[in-house]
Protein backbone atom coordinates (compact mmCIF):
# COMPACT_ATOMS: atom_id res chain seq x y z
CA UNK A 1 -35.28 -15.03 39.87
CA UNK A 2 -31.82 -13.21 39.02
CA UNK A 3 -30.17 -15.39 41.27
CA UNK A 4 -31.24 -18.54 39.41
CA UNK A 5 -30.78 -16.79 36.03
CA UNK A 6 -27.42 -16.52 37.17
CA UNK A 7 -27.18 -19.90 38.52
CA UNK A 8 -27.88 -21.31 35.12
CA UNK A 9 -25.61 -19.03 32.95
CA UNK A 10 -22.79 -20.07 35.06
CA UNK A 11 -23.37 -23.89 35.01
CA UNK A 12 -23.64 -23.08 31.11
CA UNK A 13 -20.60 -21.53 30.76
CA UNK A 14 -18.66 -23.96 33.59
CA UNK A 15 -20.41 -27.17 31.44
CA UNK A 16 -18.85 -25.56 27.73
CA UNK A 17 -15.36 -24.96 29.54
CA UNK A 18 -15.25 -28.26 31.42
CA UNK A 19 -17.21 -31.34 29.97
CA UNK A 20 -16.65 -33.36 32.63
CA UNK A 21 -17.40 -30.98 35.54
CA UNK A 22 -20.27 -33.33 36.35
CA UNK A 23 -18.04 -35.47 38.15
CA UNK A 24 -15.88 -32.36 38.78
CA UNK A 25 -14.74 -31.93 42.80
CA UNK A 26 -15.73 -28.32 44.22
CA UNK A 27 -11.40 -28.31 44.38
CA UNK A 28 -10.90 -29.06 40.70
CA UNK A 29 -13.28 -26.13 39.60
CA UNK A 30 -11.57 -22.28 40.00
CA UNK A 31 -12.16 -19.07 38.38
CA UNK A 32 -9.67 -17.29 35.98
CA UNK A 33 -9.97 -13.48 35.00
CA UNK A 34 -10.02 -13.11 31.69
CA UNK A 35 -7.86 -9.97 29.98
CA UNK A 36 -10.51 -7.24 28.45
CA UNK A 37 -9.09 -4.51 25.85
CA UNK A 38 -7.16 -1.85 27.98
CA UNK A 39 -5.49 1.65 27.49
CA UNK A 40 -1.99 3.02 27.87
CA UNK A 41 1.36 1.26 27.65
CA UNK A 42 0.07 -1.50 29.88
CA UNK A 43 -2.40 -2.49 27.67
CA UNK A 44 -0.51 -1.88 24.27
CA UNK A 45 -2.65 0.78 23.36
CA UNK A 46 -5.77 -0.76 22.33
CA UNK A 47 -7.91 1.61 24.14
CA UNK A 48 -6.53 5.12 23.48
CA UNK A 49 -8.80 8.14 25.18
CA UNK A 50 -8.53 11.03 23.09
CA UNK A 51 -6.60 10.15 20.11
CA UNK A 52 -6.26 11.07 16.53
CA UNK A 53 -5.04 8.77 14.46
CA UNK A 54 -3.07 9.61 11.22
CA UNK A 55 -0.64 9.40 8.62
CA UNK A 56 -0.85 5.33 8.43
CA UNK A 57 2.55 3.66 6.84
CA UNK A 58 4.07 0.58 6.52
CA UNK A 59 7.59 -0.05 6.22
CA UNK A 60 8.83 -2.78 4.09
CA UNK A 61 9.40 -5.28 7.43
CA UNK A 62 5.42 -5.39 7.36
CA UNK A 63 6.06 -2.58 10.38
CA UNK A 64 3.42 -0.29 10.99
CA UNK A 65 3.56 3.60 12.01
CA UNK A 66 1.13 6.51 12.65
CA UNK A 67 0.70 9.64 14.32
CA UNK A 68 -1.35 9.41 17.37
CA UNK A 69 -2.21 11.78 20.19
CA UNK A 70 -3.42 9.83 23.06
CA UNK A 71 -4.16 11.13 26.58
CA UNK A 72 -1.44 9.71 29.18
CA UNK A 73 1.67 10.56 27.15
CA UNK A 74 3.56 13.17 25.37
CA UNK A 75 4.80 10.73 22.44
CA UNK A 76 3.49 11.32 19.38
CA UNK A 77 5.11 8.42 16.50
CA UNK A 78 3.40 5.12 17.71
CA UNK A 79 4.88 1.54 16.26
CA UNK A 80 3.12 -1.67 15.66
CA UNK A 81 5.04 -4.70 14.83
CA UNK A 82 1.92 -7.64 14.91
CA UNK A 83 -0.21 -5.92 12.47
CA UNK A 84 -1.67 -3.36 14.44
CA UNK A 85 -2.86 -5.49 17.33
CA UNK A 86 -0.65 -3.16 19.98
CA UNK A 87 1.42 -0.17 19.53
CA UNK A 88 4.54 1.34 21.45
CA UNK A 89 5.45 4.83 20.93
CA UNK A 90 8.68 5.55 19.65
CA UNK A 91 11.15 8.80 20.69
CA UNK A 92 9.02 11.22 19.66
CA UNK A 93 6.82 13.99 20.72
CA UNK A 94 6.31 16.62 17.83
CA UNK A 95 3.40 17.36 15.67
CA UNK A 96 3.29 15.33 12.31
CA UNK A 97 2.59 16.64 8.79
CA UNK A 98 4.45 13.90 6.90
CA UNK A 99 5.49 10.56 7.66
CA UNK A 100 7.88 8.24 5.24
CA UNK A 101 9.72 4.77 6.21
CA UNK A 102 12.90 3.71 4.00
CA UNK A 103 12.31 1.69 1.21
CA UNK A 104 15.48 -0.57 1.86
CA UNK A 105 16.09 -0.01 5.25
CA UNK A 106 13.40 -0.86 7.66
CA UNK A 107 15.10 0.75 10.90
CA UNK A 108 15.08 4.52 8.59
CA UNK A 109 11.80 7.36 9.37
CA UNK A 110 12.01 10.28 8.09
CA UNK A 111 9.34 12.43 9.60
CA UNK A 112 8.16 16.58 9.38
CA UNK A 113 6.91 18.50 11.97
CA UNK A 114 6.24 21.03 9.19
CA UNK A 115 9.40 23.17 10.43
CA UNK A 116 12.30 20.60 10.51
CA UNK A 117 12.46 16.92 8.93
CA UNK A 118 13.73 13.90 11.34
CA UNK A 119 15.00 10.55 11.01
CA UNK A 120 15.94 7.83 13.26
CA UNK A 121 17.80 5.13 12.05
CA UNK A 122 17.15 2.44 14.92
CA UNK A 123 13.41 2.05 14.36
CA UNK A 124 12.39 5.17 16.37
CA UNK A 125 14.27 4.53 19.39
CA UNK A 126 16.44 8.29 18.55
CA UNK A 127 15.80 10.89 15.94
CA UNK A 128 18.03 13.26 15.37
CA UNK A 129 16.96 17.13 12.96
CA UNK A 130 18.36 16.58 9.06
CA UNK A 131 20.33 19.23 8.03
CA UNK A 132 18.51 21.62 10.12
CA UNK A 133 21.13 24.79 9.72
CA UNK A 134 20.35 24.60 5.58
CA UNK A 135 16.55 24.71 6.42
CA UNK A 136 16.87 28.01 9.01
CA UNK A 137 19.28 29.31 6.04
CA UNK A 138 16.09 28.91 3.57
CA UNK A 139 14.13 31.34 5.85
CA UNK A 140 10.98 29.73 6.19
CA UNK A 141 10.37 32.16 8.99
CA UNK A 142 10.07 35.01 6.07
CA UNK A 143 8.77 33.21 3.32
CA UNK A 144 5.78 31.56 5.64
CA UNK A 145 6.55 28.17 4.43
CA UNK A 146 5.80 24.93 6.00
CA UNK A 147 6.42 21.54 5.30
CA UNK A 148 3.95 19.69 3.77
CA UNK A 149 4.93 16.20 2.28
CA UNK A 150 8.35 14.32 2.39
CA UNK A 151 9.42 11.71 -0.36
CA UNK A 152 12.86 9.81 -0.29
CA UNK A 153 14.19 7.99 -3.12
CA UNK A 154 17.76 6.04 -3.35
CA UNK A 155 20.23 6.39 -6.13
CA UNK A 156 22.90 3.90 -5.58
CA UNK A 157 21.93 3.12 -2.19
CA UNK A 158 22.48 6.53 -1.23
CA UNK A 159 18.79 8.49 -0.22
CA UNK A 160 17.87 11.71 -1.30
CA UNK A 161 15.33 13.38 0.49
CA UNK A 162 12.33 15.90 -0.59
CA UNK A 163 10.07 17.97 0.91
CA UNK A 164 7.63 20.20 -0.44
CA UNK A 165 5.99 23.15 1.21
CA UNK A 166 3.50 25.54 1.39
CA UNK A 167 2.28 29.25 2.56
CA UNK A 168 -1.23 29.43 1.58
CA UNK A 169 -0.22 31.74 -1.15
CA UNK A 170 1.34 29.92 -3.44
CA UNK A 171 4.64 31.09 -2.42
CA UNK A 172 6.21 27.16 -1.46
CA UNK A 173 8.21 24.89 -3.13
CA UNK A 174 10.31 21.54 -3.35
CA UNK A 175 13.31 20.73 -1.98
CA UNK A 176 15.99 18.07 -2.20
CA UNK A 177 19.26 16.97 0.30
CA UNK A 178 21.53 13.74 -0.31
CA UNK A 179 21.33 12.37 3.43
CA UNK A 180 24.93 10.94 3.08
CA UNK A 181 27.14 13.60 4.66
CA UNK A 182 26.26 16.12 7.67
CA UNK A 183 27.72 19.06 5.16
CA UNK A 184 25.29 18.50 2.62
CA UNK A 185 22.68 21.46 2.19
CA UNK A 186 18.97 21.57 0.81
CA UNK A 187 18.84 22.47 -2.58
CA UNK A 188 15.58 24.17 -4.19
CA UNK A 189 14.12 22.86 -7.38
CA UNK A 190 12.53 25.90 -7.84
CA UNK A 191 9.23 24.50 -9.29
CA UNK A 192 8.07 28.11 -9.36
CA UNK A 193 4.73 30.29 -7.47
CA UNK A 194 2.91 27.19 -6.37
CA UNK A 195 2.27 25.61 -3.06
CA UNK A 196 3.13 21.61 -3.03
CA UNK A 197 0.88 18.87 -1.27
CA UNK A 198 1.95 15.56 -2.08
CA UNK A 199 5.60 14.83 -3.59
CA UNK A 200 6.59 10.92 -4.77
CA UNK A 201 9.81 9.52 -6.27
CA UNK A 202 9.31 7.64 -8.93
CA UNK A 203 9.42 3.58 -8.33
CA UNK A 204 12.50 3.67 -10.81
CA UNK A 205 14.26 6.69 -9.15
CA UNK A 206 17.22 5.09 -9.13
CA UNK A 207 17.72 5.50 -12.52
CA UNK A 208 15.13 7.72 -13.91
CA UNK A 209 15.79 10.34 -10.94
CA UNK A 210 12.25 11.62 -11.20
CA UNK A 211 10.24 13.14 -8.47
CA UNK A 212 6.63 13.81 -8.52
CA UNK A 213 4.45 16.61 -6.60
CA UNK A 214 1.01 17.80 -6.60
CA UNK A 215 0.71 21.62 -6.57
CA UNK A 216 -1.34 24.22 -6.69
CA UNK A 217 -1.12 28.41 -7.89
CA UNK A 218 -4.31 28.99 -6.21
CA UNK A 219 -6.20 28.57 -9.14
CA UNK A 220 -4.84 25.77 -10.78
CA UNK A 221 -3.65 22.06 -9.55
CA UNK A 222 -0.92 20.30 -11.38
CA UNK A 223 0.74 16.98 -11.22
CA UNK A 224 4.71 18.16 -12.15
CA UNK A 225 7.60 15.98 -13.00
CA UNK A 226 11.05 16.90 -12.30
CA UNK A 227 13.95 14.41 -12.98
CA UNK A 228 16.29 16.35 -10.34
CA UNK A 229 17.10 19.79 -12.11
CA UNK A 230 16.55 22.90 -11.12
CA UNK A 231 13.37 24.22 -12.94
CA UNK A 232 12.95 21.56 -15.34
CA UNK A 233 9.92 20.86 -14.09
CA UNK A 234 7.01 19.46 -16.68
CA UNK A 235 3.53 19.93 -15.78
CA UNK A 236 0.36 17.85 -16.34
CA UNK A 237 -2.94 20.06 -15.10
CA UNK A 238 -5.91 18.23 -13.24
CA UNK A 239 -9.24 19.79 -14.52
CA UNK A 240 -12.84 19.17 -12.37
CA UNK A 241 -15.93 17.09 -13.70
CA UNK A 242 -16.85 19.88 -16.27
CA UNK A 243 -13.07 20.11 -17.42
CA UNK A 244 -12.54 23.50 -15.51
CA UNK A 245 -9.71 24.97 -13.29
CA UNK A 246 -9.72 24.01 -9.47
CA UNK A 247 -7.17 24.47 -6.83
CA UNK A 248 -7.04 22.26 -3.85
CA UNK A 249 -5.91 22.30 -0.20
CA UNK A 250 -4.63 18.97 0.23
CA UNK A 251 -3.33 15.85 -1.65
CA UNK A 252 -3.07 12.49 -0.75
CA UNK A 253 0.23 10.03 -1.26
CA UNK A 254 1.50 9.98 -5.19
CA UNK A 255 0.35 5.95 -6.29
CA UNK A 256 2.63 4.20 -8.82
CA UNK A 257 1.51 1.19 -10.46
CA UNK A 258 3.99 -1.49 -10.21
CA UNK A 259 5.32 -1.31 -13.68
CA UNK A 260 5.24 2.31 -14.14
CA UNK A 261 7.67 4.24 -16.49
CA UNK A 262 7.97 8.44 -16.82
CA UNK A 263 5.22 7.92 -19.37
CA UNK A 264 2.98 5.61 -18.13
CA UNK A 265 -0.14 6.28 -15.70
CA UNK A 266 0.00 7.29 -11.53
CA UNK A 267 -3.08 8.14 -9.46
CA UNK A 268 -3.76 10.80 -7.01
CA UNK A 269 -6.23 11.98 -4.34
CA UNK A 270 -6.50 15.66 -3.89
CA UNK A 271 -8.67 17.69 -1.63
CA UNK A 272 -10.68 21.11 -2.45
CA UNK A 273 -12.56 22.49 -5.17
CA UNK A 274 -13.35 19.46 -7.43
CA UNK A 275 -11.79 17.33 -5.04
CA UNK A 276 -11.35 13.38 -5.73
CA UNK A 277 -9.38 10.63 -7.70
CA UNK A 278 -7.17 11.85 -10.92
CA UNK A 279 -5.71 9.21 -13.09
CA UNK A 280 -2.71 10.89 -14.41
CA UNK A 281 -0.56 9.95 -17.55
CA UNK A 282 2.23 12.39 -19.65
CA UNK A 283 -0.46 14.16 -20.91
CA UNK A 284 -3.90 14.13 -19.12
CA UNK A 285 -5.59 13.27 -16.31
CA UNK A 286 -9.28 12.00 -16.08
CA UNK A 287 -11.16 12.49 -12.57
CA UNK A 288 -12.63 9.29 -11.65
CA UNK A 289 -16.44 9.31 -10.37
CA UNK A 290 -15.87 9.90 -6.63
CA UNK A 291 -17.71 12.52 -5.63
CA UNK A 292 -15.48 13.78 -2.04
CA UNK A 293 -12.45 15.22 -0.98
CA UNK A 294 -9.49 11.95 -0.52
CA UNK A 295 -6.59 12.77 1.43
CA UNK A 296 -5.59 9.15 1.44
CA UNK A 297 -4.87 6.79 -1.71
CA UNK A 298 -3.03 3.50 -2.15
CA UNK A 299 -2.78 0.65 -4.92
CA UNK A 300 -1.69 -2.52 -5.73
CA UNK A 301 -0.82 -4.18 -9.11
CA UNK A 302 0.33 -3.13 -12.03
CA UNK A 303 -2.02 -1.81 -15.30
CA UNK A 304 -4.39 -4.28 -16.33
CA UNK A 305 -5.18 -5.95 -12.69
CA UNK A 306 -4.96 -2.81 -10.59
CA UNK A 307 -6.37 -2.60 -6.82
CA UNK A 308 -7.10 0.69 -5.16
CA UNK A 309 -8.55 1.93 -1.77
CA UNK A 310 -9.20 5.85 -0.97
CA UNK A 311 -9.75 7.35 2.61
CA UNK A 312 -12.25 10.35 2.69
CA UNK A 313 -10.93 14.08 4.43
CA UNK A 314 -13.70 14.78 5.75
CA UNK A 315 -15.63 11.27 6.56
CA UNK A 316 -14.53 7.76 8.35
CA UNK A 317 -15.34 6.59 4.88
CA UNK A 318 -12.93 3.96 2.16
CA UNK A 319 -14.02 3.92 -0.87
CA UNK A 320 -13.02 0.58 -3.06
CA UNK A 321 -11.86 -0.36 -6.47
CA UNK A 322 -11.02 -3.61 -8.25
CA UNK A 323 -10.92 -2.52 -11.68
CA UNK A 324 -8.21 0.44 -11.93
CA UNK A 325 -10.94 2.97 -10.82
CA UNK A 326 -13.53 2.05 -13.71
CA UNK A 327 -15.88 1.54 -10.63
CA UNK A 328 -16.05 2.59 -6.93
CA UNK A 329 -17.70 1.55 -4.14
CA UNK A 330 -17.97 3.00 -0.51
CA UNK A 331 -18.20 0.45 2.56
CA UNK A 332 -20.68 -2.00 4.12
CA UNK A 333 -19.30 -1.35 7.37
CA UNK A 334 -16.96 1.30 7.78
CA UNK A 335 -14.33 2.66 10.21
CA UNK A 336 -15.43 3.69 12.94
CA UNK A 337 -14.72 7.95 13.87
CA UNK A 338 -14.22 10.72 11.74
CA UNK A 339 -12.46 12.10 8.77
CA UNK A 340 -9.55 12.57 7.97
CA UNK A 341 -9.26 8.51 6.69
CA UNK A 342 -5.77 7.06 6.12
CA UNK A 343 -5.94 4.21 4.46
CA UNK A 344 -2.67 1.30 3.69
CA UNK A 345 -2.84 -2.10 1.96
CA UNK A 346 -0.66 -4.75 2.76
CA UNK A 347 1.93 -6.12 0.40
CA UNK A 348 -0.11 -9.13 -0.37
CA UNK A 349 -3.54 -7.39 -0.63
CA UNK A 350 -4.17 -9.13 -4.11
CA UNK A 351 -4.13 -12.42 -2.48
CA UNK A 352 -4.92 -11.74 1.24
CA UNK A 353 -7.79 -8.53 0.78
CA UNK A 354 -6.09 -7.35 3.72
CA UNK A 355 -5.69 -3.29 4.45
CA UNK A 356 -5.29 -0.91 7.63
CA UNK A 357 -7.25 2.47 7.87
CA UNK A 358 -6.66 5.27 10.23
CA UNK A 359 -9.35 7.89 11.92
CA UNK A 360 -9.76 10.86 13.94
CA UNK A 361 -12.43 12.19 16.03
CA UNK A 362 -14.79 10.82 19.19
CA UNK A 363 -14.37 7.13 18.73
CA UNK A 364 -11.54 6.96 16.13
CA UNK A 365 -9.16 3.74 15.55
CA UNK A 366 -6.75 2.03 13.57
CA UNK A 367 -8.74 -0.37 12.03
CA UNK A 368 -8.34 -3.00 9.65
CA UNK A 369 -9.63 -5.16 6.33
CA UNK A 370 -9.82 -8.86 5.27
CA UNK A 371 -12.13 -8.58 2.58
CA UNK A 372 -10.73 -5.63 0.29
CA UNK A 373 -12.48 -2.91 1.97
CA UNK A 374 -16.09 -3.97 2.70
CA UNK A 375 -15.99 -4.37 6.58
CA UNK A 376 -14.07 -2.93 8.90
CA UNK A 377 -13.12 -3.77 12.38
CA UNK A 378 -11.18 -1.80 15.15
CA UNK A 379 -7.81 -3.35 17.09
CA UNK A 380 -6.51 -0.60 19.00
CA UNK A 381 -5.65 2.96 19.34
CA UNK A 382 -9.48 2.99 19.69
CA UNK A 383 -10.85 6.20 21.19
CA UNK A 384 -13.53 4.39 23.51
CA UNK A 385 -13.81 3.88 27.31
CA UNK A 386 -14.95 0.82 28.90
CA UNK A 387 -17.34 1.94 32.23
CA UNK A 388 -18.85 -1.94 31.85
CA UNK A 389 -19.65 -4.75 30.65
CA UNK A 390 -23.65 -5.19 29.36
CA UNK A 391 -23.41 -8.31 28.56
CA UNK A 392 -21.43 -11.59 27.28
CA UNK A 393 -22.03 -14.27 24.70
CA UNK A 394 -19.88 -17.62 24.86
CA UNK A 395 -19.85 -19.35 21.23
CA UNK A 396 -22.00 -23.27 21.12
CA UNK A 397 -18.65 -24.52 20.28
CA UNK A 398 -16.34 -22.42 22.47
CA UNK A 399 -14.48 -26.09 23.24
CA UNK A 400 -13.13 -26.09 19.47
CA UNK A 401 -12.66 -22.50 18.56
CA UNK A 402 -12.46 -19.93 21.73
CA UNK A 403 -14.68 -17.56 20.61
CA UNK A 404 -16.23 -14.77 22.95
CA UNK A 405 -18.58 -11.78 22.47
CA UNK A 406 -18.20 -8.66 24.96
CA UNK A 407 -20.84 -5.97 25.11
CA UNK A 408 -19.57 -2.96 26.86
CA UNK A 409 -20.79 0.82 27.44
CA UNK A 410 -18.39 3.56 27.01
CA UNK A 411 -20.01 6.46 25.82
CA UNK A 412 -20.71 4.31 23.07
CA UNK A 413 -21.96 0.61 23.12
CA UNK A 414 -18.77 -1.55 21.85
CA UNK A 415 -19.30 -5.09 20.34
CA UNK A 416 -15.74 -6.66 21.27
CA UNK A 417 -14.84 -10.81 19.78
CA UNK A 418 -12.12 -12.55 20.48
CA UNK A 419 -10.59 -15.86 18.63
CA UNK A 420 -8.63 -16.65 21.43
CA UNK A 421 -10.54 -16.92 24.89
CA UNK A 422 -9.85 -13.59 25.54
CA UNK A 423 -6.39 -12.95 24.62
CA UNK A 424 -7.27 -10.62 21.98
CA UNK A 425 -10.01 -8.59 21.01
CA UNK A 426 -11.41 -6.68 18.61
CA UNK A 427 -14.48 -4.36 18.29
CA UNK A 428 -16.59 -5.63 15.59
CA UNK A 429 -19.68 -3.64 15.88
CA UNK A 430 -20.06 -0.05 17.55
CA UNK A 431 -23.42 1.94 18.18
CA UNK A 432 -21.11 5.10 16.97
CA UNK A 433 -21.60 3.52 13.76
CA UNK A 434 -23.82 5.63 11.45
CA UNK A 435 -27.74 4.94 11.87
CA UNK A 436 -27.12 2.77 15.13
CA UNK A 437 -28.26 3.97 18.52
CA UNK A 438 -28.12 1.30 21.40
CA UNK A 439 -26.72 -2.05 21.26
CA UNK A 440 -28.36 -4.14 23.85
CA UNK A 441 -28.19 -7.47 23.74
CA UNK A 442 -25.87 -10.49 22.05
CA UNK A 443 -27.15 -14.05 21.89
């Protein structure tokens, strides 16, 4: 009986591939293998045992870049130029905190391993330290700072780069350098007795020379301004749902709309006590009715037709808006893994509903959106094994558009379609999935 049940599946398939294999010759008919997702440079990274996948940014050539910690190599700073699809890791193999790509050059990282910030100038293929001797003559060593967020704005074509840091004791601060000459030293803004989690230039830096951060003096959380001198720093305090006091842990990136101006609005994700989404103008902020921590935030538009998309700390969870944060809603299907959620929508998101997330944790991915956030599907970096395949489901009209369905087991059932006859893939469905146990079947 399973040898005719087998018979008849593969005349099925042979018939959809061929539709004239009836007066096919035994010559003209041959097997071909067909690719399946795979790990490790030889298979682009799609499968990626292991890994953590974090700090999710895209650099203005539509380039993609994350921290990810995969089993079979050292390197750390992994690249994707089709979207996400595959990766290749770049020349580096430090930890991460912080993780920015040039806004008018897209061969420039800058990148923190909380001591010392980096940049490569070729794309990742070198990085060299930036200004390194200035940051050992700061002392960090004494003072128990780390760095915690980088920001790099351009005045004239000519970047100036920030970091902000952190002790746990609100002993940190934020720091600038002009990355033109290898003389030039970091300079401290001296915000004051507050540790710094997120830092932003402002999208008219070049003329405006304002930098943003998110800090904290262990009891309160502040959004500060500073338009580049020392201690003229202007503060704007974030208060929890019953309009008290909170100090947080964590912030996520510093979201301008499009036609923002020093006194207009910017939005911000922040982790511990009260944690959620602020909306922040020269004045006040209002929390908006998210009840977790976000370590991720991004937006498109400017005020009136706003977008926005949050990433949970603590959950594989996005969380939606379409209405400049009047509403929110979490997903239908979400990313597959665990928290912390980095989340990045593409330049064209208004038109295309298309955004990336990254996860951590057992089955973790970069995965990505076409509908704004609802669904999610996983392309690579996915932290999955493939022991074998359960089953396989060929689509009625496979002739016109090359559509396969893979069942594997793993650990973890994996639901894998391809477009292309098996060229690509990409998991669509996964029993990791939250109230989903077995996946046994596909017809």
């Amino acid at each position: 009986m399973a040898k005719l049940k087998f018979a008849i599946i593969l005349v099925a398939v042979l018939s959809l591939l061929s539709p004239n294999l009836a007066v096919a010759t035994p010559d003209e008919v041959k097997w071909s293998r067909v690719n399946i997702p795979a790990g490790g440079k030889r298979g682009d990274w799609v499968l990626a045992s292991g890994s953590d996948v974090q700090y999710l940014t895209l650099g203005i050539d539509g380039s993609l870049y994350c921290y990810a910690n995969p089993s079979g190599t050292s390197y750390t700073l992994f690249k994707s130029t089709d979207g996400g699809y595959s990766w290749s890791y770049t020349d580096y193999n430090k930890a991460i905190v912080a993780l920015v790509s040039s806004s008018i050059d897209a061969d420039i990282i800058y990148v923190s391993d909380g001591g010392y910030v980096y940049r490569s100038i070729d794309g990742g293929d070198s990085f060299d330290k930036l200004a390194a001797g200035s940051l050992d003559a700061l002392d960090f060593a004494t003072t128990g700072e780390k760095i915690t967020c980088l920001a790099v704005g351009y005045i004239d074509d000519e970047p100036y780069v920030f970091i902000g840091t952190a002790n746990g004791s609100a002993g940190g601060g934020v720091y600038y350098i002009r990355d033109v000459a290898f003389w030039d030293e970091w300079t401290d803004l001296d915000i004051g007795n507050y540790d710094v989690y997120s830092l932003a230039c402002s999208p008219e830096f070049t003329t405006d020379y304002q930098v943003t951060a998110v800090a904290t003096d262990k009891v309160h959380t502040y959004v500060a301004h500073n338009y580049t001198a020392i201690g003229g720093w202007t503060k704007v305090e974030l208060l929890d749902a019953s309009n008290t006091s909170f100090a947080i842990t964590a912030g996520s990136n510093i979201c301008f709309p499009s036609d923002y101006n020093q006194t207009g609005e910017l939005f911000v994700g922040v982790v511990g006590g009260d944690g959620g989404i602020y909306r922040v103008d020269g004045r006040n902020s209002y929390r908006f009715d998210v009840d977790a921590d976000i370590i991720s935030l991004d937006l498109v538009g400017e005020l009136g037709s706003l977008q926005l998309l949050a990433g949970e700390n603590a959950n594989a969870e996005v969380w939606r808006s379409i209405d400049e944060g009047d509403s929110w809603h979490s997903t239908t299907k979400a990313p597959s893994g665990d928290g912390p959620t980095y989340v990045v929508m593409s330049d064209d998101f208004a038109d295309s509903s298309k955004a990336y997330a990254a996860t951590s944790g057992s089955e973790s991915a970069f995965s990505y959106t076409r509908d704004g956030g609802i669904t999610w599907n996983q392309t690579s970096l996915i932290d999955t094994s493939i022991s074998f395949i359960v089953d396989l489901a060929i689509s009625p009209n496979f002739s016109q558009d090359n559509t396969l369905f893979m069942l594997t087991w793993g650990g973890e059932h994996s639901l894998w379609r391809s477009l292309n006859d098996g060229t690509r893939w990409e998991r669509v469905f996964t029993s990791a999935l939250a109230n989903v146990d077995i996946i046994s079947l596909i017809a």
